[in-house]
PDB file of N, CA and C in Angstrom:
ATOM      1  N   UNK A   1    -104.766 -18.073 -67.421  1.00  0.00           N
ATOM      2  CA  UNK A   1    -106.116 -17.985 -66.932  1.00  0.00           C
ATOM      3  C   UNK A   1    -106.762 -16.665 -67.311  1.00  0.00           C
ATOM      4  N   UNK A   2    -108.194 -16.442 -66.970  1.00  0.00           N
ATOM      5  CA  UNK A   2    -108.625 -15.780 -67.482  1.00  0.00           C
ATOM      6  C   UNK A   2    -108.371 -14.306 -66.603  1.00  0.00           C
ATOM      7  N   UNK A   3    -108.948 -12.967 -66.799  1.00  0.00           N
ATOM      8  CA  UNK A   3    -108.742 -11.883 -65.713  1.00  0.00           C
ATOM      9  C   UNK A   3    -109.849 -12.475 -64.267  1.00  0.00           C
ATOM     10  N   UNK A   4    -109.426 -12.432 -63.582  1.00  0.00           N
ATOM     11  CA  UNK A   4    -110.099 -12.347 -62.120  1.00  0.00           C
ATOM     12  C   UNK A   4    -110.230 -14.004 -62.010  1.00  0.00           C
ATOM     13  N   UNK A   5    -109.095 -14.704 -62.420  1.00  0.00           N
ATOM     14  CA  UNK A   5    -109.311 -15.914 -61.895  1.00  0.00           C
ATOM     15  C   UNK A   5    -108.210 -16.138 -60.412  1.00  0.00           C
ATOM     16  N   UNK A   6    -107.360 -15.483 -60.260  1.00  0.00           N
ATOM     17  CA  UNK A   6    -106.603 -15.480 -58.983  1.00  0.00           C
ATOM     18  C   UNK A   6    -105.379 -15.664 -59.087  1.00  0.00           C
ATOM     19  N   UNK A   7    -104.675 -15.367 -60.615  1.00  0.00           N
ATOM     20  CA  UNK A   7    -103.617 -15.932 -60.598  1.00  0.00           C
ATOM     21  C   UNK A   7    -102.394 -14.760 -59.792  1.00  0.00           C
ATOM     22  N   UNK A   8    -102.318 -13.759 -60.103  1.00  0.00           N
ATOM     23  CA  UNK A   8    -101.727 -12.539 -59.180  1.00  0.00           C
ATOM     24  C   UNK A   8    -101.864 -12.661 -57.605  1.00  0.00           C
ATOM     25  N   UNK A   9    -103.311 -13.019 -57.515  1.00  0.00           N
ATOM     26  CA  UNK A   9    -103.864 -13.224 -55.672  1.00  0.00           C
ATOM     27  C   UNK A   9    -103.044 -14.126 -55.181  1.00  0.00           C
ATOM     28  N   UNK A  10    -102.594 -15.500 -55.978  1.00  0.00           N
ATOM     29  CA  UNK A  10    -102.133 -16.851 -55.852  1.00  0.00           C
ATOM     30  C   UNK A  10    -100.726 -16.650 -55.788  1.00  0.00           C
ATOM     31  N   UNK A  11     -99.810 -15.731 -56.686  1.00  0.00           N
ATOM     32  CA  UNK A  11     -98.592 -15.061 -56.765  1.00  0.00           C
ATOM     33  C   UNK A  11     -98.058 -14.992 -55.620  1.00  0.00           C
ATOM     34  N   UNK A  12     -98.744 -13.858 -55.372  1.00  0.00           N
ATOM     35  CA  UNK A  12     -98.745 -12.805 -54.079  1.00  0.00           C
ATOM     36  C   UNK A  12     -98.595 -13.432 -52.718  1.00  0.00           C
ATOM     37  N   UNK A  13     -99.263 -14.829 -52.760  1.00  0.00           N
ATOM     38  CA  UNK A  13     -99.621 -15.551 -51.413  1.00  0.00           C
ATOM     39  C   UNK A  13     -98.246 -16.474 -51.202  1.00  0.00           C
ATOM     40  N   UNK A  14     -97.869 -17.359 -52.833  1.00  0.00           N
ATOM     41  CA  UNK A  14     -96.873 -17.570 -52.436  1.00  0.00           C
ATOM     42  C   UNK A  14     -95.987 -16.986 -52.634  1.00  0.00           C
ATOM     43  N   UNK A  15     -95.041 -15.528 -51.987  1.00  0.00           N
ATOM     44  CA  UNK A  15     -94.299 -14.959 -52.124  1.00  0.00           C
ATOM     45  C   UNK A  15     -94.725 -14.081 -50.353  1.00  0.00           C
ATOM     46  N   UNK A  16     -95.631 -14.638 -50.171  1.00  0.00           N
ATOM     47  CA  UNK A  16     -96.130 -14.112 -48.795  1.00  0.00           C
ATOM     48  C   UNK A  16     -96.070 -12.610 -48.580  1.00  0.00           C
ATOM     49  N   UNK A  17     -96.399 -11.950 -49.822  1.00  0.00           N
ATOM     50  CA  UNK A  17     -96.873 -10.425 -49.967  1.00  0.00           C
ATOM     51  C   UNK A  17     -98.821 -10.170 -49.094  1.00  0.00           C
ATOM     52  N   UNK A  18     -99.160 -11.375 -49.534  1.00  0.00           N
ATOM     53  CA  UNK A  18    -100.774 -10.843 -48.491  1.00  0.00           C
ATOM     54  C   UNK A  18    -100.960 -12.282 -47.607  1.00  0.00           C
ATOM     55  N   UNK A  19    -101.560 -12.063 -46.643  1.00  0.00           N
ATOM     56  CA  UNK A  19    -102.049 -13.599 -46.051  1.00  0.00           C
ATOM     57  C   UNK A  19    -103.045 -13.966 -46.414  1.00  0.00           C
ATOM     58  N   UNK A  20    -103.301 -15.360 -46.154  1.00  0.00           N
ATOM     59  CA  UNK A  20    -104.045 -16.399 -46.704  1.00  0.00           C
ATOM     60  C   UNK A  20    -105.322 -15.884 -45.785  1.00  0.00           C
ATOM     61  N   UNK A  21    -106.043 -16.296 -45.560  1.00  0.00           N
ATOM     62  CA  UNK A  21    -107.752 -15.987 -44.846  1.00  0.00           C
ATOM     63  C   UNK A  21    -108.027 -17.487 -45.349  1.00  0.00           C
ATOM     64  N   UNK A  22    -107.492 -18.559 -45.450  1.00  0.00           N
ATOM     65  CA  UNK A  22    -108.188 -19.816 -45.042  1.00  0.00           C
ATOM     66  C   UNK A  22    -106.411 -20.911 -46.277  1.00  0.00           C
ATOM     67  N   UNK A  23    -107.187 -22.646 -46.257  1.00  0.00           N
ATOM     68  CA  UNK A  23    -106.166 -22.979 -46.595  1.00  0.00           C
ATOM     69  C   UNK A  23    -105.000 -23.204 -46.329  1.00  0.00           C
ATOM     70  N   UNK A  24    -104.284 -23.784 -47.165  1.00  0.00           N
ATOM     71  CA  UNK A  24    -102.942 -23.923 -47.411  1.00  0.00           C
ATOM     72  C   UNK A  24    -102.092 -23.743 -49.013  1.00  0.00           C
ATOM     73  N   UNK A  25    -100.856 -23.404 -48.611  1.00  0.00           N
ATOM     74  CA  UNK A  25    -100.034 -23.317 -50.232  1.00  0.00           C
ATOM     75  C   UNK A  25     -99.087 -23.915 -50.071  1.00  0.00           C
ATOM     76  N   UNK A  26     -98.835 -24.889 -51.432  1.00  0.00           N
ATOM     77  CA  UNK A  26     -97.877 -25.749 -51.430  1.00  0.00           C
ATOM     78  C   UNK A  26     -97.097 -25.619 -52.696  1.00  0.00           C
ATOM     79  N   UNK A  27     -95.944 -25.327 -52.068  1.00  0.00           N
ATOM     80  CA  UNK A  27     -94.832 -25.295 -53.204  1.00  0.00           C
ATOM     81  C   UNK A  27     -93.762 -26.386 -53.278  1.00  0.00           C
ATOM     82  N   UNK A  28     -93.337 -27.089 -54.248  1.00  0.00           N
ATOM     83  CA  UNK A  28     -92.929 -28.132 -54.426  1.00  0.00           C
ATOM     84  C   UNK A  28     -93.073 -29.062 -53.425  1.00  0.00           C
ATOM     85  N   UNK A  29     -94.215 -29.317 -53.160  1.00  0.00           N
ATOM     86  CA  UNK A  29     -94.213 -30.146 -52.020  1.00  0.00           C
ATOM     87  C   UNK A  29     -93.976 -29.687 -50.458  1.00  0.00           C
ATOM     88  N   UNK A  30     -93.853 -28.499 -50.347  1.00  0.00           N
ATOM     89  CA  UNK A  30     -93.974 -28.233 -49.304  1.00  0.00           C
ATOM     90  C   UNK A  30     -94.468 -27.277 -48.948  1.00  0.00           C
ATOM     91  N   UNK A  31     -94.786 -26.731 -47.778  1.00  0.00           N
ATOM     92  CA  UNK A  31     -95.867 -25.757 -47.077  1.00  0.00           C
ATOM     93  C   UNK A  31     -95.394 -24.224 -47.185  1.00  0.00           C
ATOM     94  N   UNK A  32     -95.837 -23.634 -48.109  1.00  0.00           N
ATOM     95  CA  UNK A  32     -95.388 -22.205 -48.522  1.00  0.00           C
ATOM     96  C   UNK A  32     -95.342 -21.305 -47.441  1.00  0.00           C
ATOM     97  N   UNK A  33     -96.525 -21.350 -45.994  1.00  0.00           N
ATOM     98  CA  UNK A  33     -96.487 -20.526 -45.002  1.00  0.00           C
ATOM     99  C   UNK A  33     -95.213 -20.575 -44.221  1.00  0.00           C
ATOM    100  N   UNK A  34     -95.022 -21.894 -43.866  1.00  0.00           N
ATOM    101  CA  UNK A  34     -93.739 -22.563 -43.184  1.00  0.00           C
ATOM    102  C   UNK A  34     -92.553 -22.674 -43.191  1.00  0.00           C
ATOM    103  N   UNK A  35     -92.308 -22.884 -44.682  1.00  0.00           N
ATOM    104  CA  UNK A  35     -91.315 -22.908 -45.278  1.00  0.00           C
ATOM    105  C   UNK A  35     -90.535 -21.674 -46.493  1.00  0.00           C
ATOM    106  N   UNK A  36     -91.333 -20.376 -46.607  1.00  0.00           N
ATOM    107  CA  UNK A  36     -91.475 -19.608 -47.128  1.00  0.00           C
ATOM    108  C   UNK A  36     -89.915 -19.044 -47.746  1.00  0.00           C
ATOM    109  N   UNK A  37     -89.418 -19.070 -46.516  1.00  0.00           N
ATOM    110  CA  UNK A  37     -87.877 -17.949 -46.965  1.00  0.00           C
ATOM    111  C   UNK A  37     -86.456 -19.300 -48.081  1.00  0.00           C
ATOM    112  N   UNK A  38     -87.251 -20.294 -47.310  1.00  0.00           N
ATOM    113  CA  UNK A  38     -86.113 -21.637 -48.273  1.00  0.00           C
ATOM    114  C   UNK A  38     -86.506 -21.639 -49.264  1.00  0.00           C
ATOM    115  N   UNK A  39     -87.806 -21.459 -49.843  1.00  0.00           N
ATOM    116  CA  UNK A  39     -88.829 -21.908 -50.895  1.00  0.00           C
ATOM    117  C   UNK A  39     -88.437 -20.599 -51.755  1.00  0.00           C
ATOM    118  N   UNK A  40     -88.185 -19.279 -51.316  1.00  0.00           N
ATOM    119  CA  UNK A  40     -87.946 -18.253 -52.501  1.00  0.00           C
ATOM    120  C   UNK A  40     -86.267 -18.670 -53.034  1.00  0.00           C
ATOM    121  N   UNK A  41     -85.586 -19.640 -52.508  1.00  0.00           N
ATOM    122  CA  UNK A  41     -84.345 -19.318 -53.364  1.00  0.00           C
ATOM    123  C   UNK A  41     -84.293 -20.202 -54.142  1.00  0.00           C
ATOM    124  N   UNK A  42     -85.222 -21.194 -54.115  1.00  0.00           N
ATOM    125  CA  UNK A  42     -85.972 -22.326 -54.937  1.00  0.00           C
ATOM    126  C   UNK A  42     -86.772 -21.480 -56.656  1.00  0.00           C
ATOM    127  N   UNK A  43     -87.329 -20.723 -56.328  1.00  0.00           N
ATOM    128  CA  UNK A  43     -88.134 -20.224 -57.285  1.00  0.00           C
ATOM    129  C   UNK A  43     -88.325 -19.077 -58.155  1.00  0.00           C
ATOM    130  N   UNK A  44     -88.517 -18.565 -59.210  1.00  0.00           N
ATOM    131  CA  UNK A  44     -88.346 -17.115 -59.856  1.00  0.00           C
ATOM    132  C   UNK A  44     -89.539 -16.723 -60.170  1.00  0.00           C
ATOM    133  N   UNK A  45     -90.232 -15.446 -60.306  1.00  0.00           N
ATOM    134  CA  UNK A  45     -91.295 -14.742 -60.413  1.00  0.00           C
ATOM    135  C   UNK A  45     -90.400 -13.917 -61.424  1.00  0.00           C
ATOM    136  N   UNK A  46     -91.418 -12.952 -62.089  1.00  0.00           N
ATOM    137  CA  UNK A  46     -91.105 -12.000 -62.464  1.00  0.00           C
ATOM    138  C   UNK A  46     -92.970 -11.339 -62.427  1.00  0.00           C
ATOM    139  N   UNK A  47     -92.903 -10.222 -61.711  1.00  0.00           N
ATOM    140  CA  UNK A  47     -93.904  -8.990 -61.377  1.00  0.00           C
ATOM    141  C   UNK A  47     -94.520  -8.448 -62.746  1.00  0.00           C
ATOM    142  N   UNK A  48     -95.392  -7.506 -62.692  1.00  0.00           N
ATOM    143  CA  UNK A  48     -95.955  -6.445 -63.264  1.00  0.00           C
ATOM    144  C   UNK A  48     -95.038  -5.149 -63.015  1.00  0.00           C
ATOM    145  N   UNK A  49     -94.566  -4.991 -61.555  1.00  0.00           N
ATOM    146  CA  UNK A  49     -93.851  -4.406 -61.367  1.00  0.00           C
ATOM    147  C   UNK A  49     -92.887  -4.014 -60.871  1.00  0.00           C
ATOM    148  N   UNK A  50     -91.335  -3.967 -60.588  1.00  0.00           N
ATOM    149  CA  UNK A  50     -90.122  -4.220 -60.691  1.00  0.00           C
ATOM    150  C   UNK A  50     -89.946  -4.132 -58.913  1.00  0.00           C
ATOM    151  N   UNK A  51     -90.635  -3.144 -58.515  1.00  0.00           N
ATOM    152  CA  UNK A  51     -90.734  -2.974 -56.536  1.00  0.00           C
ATOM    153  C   UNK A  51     -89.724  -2.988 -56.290  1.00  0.00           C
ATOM    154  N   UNK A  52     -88.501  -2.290 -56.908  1.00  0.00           N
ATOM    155  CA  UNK A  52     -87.152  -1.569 -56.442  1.00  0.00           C
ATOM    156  C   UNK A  52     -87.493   0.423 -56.207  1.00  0.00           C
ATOM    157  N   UNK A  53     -86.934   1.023 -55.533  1.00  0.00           N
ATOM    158  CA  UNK A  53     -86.906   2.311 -55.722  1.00  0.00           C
ATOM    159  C   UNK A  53     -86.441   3.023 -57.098  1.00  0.00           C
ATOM    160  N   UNK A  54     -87.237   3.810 -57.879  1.00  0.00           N
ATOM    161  CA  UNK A  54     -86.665   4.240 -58.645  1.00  0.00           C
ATOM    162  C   UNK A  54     -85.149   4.895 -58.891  1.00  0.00           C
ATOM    163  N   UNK A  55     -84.711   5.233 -57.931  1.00  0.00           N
ATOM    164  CA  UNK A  55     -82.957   5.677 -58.101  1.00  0.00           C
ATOM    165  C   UNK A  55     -82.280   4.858 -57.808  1.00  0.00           C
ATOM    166  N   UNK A  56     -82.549   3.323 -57.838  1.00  0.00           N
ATOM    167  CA  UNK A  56     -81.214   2.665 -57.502  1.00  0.00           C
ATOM    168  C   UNK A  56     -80.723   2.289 -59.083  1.00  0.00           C
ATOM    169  N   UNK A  57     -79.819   1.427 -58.998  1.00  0.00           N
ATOM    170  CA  UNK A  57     -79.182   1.209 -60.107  1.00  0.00           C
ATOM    171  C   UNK A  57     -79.254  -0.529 -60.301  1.00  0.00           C
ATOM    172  N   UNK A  58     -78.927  -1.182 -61.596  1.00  0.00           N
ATOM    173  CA  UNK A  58     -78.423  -2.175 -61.728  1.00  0.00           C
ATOM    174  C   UNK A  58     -77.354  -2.822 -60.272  1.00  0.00           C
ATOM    175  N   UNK A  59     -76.286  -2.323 -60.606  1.00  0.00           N
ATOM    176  CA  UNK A  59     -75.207  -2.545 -59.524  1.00  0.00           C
ATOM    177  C   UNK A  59     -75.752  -2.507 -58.390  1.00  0.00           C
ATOM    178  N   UNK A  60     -76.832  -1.455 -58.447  1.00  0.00           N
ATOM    179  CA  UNK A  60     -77.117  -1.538 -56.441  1.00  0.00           C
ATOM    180  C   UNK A  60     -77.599  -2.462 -56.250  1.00  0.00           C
ATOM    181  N   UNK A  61     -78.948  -2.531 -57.269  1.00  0.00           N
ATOM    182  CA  UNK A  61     -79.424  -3.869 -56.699  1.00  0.00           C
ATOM    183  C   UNK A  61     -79.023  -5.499 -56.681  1.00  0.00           C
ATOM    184  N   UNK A  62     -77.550  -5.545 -57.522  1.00  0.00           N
ATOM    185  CA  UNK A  62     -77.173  -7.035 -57.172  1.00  0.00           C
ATOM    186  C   UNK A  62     -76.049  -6.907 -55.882  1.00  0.00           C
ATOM    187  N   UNK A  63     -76.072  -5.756 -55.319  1.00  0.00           N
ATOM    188  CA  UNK A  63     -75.918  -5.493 -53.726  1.00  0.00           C
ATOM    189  C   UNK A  63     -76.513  -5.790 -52.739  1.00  0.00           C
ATOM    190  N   UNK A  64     -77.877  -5.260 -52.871  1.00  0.00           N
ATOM    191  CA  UNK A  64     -78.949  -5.757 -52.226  1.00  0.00           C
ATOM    192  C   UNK A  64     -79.244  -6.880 -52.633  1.00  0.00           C
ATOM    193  N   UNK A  65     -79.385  -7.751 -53.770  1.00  0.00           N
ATOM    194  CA  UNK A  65     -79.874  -9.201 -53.558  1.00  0.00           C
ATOM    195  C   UNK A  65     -78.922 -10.118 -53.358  1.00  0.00           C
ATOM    196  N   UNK A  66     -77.271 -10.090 -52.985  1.00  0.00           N
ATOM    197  CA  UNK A  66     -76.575 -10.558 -52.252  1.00  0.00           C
ATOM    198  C   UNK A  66     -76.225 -10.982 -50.586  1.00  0.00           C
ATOM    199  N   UNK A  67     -77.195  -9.819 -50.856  1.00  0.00           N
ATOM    200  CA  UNK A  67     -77.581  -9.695 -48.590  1.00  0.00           C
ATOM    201  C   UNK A  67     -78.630 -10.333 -48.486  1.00  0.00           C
ATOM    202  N   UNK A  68     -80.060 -10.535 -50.025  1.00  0.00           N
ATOM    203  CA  UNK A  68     -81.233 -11.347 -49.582  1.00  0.00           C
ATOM    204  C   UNK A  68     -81.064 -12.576 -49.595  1.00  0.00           C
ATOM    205  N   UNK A  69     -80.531 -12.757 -51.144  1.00  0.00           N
ATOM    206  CA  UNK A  69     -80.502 -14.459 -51.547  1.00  0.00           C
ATOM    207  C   UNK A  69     -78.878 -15.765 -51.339  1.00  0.00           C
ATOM    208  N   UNK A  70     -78.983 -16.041 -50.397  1.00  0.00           N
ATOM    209  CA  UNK A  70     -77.832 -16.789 -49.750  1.00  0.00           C
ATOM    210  C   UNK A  70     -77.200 -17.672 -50.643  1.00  0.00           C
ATOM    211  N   UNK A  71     -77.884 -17.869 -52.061  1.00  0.00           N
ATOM    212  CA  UNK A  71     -77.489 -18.869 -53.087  1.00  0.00           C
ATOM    213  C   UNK A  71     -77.333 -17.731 -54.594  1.00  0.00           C
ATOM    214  N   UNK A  72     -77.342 -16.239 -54.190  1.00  0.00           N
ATOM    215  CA  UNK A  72     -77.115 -15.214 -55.317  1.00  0.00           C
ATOM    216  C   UNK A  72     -75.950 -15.485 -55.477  1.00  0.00           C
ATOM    217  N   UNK A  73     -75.812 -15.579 -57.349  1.00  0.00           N
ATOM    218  CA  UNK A  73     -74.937 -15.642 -57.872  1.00  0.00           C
ATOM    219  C   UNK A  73     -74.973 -14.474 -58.971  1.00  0.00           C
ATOM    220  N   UNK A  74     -73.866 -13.664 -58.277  1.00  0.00           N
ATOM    221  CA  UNK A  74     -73.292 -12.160 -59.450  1.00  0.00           C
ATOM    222  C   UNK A  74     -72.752 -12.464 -60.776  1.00  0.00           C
ATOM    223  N   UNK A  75     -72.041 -13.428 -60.792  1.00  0.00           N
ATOM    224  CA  UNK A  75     -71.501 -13.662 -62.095  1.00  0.00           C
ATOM    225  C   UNK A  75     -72.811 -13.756 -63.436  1.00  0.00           C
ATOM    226  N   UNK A  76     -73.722 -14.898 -62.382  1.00  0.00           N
ATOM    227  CA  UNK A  76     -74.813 -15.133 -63.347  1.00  0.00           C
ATOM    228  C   UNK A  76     -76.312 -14.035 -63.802  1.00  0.00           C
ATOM    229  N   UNK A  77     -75.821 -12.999 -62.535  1.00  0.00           N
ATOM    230  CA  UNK A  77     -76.439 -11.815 -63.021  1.00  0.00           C
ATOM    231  C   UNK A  77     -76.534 -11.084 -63.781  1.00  0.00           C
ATOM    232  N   UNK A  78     -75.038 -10.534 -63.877  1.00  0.00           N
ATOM    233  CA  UNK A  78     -74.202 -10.128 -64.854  1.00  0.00           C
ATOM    234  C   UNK A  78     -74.284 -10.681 -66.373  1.00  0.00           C
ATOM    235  N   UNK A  79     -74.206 -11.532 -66.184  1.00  0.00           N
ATOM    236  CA  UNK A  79     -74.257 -12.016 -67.567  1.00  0.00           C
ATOM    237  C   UNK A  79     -75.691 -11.728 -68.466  1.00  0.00           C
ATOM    238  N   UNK A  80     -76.706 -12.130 -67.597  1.00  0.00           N
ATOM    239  CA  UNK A  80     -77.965 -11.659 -68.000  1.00  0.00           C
ATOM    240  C   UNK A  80     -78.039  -9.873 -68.533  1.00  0.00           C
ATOM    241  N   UNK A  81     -77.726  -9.543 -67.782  1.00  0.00           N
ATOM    242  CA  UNK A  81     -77.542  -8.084 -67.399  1.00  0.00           C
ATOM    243  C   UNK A  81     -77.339  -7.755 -69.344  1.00  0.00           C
ATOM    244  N   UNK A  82     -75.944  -8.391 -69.372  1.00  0.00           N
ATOM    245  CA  UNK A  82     -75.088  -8.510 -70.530  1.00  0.00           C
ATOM    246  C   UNK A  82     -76.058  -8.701 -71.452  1.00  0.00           C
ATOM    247  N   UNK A  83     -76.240  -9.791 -71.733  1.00  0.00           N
ATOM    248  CA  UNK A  83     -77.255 -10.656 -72.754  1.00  0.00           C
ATOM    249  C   UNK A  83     -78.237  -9.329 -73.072  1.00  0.00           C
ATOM    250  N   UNK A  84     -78.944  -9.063 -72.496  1.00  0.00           N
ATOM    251  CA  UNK A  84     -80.210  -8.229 -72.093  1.00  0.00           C
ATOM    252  C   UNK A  84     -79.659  -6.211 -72.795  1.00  0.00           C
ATOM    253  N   UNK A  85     -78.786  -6.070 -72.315  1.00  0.00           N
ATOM    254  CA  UNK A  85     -78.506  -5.532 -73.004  1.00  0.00           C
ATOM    255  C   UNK A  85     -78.729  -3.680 -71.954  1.00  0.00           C
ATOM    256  N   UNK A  86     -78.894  -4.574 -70.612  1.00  0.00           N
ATOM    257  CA  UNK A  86     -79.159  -3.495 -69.457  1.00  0.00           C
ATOM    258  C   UNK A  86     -78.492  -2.604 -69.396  1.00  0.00           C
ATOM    259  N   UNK A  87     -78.519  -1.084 -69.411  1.00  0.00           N
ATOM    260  CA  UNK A  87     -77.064  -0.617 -68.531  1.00  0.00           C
ATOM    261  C   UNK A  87     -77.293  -0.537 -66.804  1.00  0.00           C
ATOM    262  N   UNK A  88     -75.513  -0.628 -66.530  1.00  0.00           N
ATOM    263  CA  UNK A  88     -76.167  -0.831 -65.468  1.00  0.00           C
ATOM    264  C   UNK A  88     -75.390   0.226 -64.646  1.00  0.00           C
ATOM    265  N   UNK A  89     -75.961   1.224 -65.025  1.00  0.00           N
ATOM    266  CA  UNK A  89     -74.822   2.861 -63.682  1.00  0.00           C
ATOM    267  C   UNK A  89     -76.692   3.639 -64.635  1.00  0.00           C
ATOM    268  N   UNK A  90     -77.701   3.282 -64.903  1.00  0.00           N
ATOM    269  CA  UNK A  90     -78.953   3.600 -65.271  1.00  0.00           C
ATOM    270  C   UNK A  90     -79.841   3.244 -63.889  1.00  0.00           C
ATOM    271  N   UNK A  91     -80.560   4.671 -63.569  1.00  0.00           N
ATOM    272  CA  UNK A  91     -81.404   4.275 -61.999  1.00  0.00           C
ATOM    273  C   UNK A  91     -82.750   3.745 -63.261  1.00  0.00           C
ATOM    274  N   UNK A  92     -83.360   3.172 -62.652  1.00  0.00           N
ATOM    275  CA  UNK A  92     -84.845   2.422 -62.360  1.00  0.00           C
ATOM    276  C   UNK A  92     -85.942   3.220 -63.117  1.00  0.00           C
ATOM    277  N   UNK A  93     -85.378   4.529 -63.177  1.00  0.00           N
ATOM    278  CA  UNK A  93     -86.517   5.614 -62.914  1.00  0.00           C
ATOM    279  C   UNK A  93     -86.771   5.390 -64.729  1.00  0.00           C
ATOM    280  N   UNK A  94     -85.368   5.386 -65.272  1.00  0.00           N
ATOM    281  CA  UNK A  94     -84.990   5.710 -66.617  1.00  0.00           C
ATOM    282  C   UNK A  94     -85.433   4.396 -67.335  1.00  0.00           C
ATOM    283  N   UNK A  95     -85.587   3.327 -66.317  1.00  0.00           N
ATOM    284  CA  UNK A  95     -85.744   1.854 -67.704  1.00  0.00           C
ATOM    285  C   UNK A  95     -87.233   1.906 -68.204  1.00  0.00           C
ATOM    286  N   UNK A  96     -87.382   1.172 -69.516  1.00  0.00           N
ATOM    287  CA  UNK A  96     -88.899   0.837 -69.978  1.00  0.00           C
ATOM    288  C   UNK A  96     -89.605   0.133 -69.667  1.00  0.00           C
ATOM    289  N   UNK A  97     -90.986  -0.153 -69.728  1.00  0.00           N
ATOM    290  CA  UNK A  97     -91.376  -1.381 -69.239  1.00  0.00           C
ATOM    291  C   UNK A  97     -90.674  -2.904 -69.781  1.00  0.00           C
ATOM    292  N   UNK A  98     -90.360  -2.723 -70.381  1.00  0.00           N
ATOM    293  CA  UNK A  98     -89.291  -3.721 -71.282  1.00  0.00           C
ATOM    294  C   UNK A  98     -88.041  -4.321 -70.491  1.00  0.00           C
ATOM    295  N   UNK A  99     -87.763  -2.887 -69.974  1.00  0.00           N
ATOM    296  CA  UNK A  99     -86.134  -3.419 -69.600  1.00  0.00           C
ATOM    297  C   UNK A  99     -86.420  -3.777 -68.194  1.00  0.00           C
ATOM    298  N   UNK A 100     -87.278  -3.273 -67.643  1.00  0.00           N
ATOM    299  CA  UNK A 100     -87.784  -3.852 -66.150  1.00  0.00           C
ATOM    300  C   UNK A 100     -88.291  -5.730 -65.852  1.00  0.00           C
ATOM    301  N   UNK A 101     -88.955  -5.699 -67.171  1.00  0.00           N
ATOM    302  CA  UNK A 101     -89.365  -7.250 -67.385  1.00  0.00           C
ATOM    303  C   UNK A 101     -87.832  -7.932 -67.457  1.00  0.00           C
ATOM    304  N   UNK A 102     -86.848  -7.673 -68.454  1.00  0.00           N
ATOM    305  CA  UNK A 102     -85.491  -8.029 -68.694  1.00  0.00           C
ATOM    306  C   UNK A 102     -84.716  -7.827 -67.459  1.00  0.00           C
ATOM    307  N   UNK A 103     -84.709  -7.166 -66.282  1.00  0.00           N
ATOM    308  CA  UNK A 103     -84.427  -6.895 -65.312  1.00  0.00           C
ATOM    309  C   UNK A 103     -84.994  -8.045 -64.392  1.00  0.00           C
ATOM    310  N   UNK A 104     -85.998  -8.151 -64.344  1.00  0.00           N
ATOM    311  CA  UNK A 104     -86.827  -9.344 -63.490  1.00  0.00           C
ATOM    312  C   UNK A 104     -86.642 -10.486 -63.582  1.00  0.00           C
ATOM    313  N   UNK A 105     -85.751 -11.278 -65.005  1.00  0.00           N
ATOM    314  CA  UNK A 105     -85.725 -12.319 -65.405  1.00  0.00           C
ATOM    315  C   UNK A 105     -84.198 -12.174 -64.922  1.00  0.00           C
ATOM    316  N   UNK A 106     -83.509 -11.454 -64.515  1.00  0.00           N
ATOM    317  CA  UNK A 106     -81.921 -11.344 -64.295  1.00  0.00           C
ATOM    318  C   UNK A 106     -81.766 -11.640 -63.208  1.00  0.00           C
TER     319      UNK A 106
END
């Protein structure tokens, strides 16, 4: 779409980063407000911007998304990780916009 058609606004809503001010959102058929936390292990985004702290690491964060996502799978992280070509004992601060996108898809 074009700039300022809503697609970021629309993102954002279903990922329940801002609230709605009217409506409903429906993700695969079901009610994005309602059903919100089942519906993210259903689905992948990748950001503009990575919204980890700059000093964590690779490793930390498939720490932390083991405690978020109840269906995270490390092996298949890893591998990406691999593929991609990440290091991963490298904080956040140090990756490119490149490797952050490659990071997001992991």
């Amino acid at each position: 779409g074009e700039n300022g058609a809503g697609k970021s606004t629309t993102i954002k809503l279903i990922l329940g980063m801002i609230r709605r001010d009217g409506g409903t959102v429906r993700i695969l058929g079901r009610d994005g407000g309602q059903e919100l936390s089942g519906l993210k292990e259903e689905i992948g985004v990748v950001l503009d911007e990575i919204g980890y702290p700059d000093c964590i690491t690779v490793k930390q964060l498939n720490k932390i998304m083991k405690h978020t996502y109840k269906r995270w799978n490390e092996d298949v992280y890893f591998q990406y990780i691999d593929r991609f070509s990440l290091p991963q004992k490298k904080s956040f601060k140090d990756f490119s916009r490149g490797m952050k996108m490659k990071l997001g898809i992991a």
